[in-house]
Protein backbone atom coordinates (compact mmCIF):
# COMPACT_ATOMS: atom_id res chain seq x y z
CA UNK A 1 -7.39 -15.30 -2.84
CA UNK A 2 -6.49 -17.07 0.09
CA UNK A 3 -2.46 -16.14 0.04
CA UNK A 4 -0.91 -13.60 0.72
CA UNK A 5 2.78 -12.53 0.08
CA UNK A 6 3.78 -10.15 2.95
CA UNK A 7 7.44 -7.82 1.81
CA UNK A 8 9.52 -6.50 4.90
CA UNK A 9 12.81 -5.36 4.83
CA UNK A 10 14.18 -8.45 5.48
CA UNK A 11 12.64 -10.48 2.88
CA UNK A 12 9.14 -11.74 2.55
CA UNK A 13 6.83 -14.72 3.76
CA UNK A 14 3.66 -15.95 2.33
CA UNK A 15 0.65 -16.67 4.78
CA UNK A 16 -2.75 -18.33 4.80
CA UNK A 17 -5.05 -15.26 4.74
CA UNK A 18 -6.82 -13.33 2.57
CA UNK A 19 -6.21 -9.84 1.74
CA UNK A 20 -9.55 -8.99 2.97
CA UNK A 21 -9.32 -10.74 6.08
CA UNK A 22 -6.21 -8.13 6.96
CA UNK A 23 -7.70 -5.27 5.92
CA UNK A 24 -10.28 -6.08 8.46
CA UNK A 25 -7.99 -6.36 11.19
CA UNK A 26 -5.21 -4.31 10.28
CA UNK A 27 -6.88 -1.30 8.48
CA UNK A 28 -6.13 1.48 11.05
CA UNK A 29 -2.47 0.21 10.39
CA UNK A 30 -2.74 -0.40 6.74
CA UNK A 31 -4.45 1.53 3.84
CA UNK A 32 -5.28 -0.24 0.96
CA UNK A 33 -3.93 0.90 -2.61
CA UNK A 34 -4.81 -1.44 -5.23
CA UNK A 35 -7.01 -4.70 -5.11
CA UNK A 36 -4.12 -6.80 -4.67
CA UNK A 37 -2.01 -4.05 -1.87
CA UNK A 38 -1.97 -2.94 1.28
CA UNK A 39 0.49 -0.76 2.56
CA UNK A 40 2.03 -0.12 5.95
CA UNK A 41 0.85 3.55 6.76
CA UNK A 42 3.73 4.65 8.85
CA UNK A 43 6.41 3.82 5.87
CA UNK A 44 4.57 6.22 3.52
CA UNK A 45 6.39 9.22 2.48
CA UNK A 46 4.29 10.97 -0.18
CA UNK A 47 2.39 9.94 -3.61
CA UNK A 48 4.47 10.36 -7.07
CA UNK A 49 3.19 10.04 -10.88
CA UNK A 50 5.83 8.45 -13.09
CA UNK A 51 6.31 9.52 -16.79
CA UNK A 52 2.90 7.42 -17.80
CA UNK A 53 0.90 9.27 -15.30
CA UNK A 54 0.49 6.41 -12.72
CA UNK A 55 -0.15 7.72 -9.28
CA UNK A 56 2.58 5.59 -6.77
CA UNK A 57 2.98 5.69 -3.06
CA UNK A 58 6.41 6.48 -1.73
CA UNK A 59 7.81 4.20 0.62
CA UNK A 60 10.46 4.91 3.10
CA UNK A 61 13.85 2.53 2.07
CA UNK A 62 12.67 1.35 -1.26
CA UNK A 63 12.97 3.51 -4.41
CA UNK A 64 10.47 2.21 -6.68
CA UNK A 65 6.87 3.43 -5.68
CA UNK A 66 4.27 1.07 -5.52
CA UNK A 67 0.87 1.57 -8.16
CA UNK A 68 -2.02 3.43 -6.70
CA UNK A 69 -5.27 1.85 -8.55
CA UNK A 70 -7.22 4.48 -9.72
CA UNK A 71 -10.25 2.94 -7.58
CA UNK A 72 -8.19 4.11 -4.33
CA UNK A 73 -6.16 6.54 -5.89
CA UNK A 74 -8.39 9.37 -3.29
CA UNK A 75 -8.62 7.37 -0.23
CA UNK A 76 -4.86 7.24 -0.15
CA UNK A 77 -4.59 11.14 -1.38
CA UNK A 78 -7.13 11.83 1.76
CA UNK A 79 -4.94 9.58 3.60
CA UNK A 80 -1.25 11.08 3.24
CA UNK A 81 -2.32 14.75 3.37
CA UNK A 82 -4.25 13.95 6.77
CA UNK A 83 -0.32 12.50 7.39
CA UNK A 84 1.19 15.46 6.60
């Protein structure tokens, strides 16, 4: 896809780039956690499951957790504890 929606905490933009194209460039500040998500690495606080047993990544300042595919589910487990 060649757009992207970007969320901050003041809103959100959409840009002309593909996902992939970010990942490239961005990927020692971003870690990707589902086909469609990346996720800033410094705002990540810890991994949850909710009551279905979906892994989500906890963000600092937002209170819903964002889905983990299952696909990435132990890049991003790797990921945090290395964090930690």
């Amino acid at each position: 896809h060649k757009y992207v929606t970007v969320r901050h905490l003041d809103g959100e933009v959409l840009i002309e780039e593909p996902l992939i194209s970010l990942e490239q460039r961005f990927g020692d500040q971003f870690v990707r956690i589902h086909r469609n998500a990346l996720v800033a690495r410094q705002h990540i606080i810890g991994l949850d499951k909710d009551r279905q047993g979906v892994l989500r990544v906890k963000l600092e300042g937002i209170d819903e957790g964002l889905e983990v595919s299952r696909r990435h589910a132990s890049d991003v487990r790797k990921m945090v504890r290395g964090a930690n």
